[in-house]
C-alpha atoms as a PDB file:
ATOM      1  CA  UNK A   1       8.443 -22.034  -3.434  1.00  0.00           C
ATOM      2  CA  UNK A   2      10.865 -24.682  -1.803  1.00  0.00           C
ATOM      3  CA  UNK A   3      13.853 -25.852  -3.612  1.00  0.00           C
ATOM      4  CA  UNK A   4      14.103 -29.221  -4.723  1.00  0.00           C
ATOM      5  CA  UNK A   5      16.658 -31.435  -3.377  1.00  0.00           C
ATOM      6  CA  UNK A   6      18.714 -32.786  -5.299  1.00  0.00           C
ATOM      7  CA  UNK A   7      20.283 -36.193  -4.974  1.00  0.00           C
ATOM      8  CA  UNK A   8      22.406 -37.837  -7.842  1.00  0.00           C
ATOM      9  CA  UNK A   9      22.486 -41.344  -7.858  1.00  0.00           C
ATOM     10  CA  UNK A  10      24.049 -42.146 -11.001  1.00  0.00           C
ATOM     11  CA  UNK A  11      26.654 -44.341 -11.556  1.00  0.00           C
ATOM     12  CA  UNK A  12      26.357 -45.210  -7.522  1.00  0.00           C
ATOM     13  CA  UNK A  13      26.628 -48.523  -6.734  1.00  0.00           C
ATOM     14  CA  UNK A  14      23.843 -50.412  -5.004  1.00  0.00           C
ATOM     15  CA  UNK A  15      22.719 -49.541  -2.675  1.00  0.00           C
ATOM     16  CA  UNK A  16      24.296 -46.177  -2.500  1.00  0.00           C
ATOM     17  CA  UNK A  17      21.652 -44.367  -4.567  1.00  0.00           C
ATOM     18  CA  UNK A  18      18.525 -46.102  -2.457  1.00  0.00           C
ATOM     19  CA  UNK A  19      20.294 -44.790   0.786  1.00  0.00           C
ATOM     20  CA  UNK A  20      20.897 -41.284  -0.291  1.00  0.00           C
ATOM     21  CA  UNK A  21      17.667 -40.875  -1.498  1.00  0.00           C
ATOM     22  CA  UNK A  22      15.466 -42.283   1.323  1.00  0.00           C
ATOM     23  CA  UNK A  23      18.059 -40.217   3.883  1.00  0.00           C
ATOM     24  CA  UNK A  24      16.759 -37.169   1.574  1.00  0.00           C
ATOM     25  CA  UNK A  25      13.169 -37.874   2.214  1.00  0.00           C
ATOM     26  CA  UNK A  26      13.733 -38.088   5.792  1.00  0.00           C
ATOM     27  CA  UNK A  27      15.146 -34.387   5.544  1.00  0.00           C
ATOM     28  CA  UNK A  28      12.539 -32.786   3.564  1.00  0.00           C
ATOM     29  CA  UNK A  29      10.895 -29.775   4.765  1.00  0.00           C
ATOM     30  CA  UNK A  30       7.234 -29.117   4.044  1.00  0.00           C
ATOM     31  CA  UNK A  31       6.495 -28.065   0.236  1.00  0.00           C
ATOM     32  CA  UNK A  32      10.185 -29.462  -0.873  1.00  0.00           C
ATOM     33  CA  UNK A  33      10.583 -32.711  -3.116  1.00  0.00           C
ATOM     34  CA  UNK A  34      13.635 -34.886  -3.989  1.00  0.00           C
ATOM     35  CA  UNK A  35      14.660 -34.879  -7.425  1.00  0.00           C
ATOM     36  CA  UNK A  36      16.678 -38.067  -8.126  1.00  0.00           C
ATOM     37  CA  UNK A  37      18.883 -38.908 -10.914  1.00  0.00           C
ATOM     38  CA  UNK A  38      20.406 -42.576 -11.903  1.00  0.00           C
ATOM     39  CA  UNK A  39      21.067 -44.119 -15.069  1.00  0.00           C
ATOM     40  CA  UNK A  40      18.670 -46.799 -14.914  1.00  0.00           C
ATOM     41  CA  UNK A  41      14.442 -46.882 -13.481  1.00  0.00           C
ATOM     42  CA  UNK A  42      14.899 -47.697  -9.922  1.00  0.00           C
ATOM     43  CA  UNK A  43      11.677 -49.951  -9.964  1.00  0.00           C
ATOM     44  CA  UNK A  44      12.300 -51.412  -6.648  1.00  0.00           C
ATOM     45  CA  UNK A  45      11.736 -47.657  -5.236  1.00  0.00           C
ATOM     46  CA  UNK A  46       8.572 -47.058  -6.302  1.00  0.00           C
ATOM     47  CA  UNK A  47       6.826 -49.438  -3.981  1.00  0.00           C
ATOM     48  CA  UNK A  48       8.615 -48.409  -1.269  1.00  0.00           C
ATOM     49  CA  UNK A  49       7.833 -44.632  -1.708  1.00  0.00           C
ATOM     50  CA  UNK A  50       4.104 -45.479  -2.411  1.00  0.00           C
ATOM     51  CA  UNK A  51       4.299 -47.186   1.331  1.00  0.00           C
ATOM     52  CA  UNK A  52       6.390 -44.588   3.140  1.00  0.00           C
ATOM     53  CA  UNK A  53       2.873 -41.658   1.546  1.00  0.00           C
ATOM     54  CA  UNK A  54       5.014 -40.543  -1.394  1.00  0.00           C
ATOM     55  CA  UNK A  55       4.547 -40.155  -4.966  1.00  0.00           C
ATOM     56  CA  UNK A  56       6.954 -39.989  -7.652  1.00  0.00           C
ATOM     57  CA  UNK A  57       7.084 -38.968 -11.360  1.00  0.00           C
ATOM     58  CA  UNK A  58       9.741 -40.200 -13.561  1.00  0.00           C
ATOM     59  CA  UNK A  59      11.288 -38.798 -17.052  1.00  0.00           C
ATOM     60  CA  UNK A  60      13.568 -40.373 -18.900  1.00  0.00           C
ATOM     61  CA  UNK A  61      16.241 -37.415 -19.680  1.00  0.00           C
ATOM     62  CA  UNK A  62      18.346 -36.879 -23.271  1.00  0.00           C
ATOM     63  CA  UNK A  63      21.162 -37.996 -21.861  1.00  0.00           C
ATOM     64  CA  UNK A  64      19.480 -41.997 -21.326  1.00  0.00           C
ATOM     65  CA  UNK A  65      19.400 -41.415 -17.058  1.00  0.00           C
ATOM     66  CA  UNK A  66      16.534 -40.834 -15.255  1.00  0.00           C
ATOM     67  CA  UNK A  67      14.891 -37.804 -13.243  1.00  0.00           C
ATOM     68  CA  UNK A  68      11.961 -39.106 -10.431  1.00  0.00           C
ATOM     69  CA  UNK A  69      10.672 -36.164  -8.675  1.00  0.00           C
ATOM     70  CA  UNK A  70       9.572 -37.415  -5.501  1.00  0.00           C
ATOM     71  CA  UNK A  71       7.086 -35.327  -2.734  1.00  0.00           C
ATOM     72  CA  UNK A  72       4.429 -36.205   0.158  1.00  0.00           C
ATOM     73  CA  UNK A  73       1.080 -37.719  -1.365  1.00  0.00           C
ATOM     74  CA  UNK A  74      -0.700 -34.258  -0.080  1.00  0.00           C
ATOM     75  CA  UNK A  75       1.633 -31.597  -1.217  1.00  0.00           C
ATOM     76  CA  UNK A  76       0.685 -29.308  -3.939  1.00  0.00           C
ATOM     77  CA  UNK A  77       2.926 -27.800  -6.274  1.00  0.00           C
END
């Protein structure tokens, strides 16, 4: 198994977080996903990585920020 990659968005100003995390997914290796952190849904995102063949599941964490684990449409965990 791959490690994730992590990118930490939070408390980034726009559109720090959006860069960092699309210049991740342009890195990835096959059977790794981004996991993302920011303090608030990045709604915009999700259309964008539903274009660009990804998917994306997103948890709201104790701590009130968010955690969207991101990885190709066809990979299997």
């Amino acid at each position: 198994m791959k490690q994730d990659v992590l990118v930490d968005g939070r408390w980034l100003m726009p559109p720090e977080p959006m860069e960092k995390v699309l210049l991740a997914l342009d890195q990835l290796r096959p059977g790794q996903r981004v996991r993302f952190l920011l303090h608030r849904e990045p709604h915009p995102l999700y259309g964008i990585l539903e274009n660009m063949g990804y998917r994306h599941q997103t948890h709201l964490l104790p701590d009130g920020c968010y955690e969207i684990l991101i990885e190709a449409r066809g990979a299997c965990r």
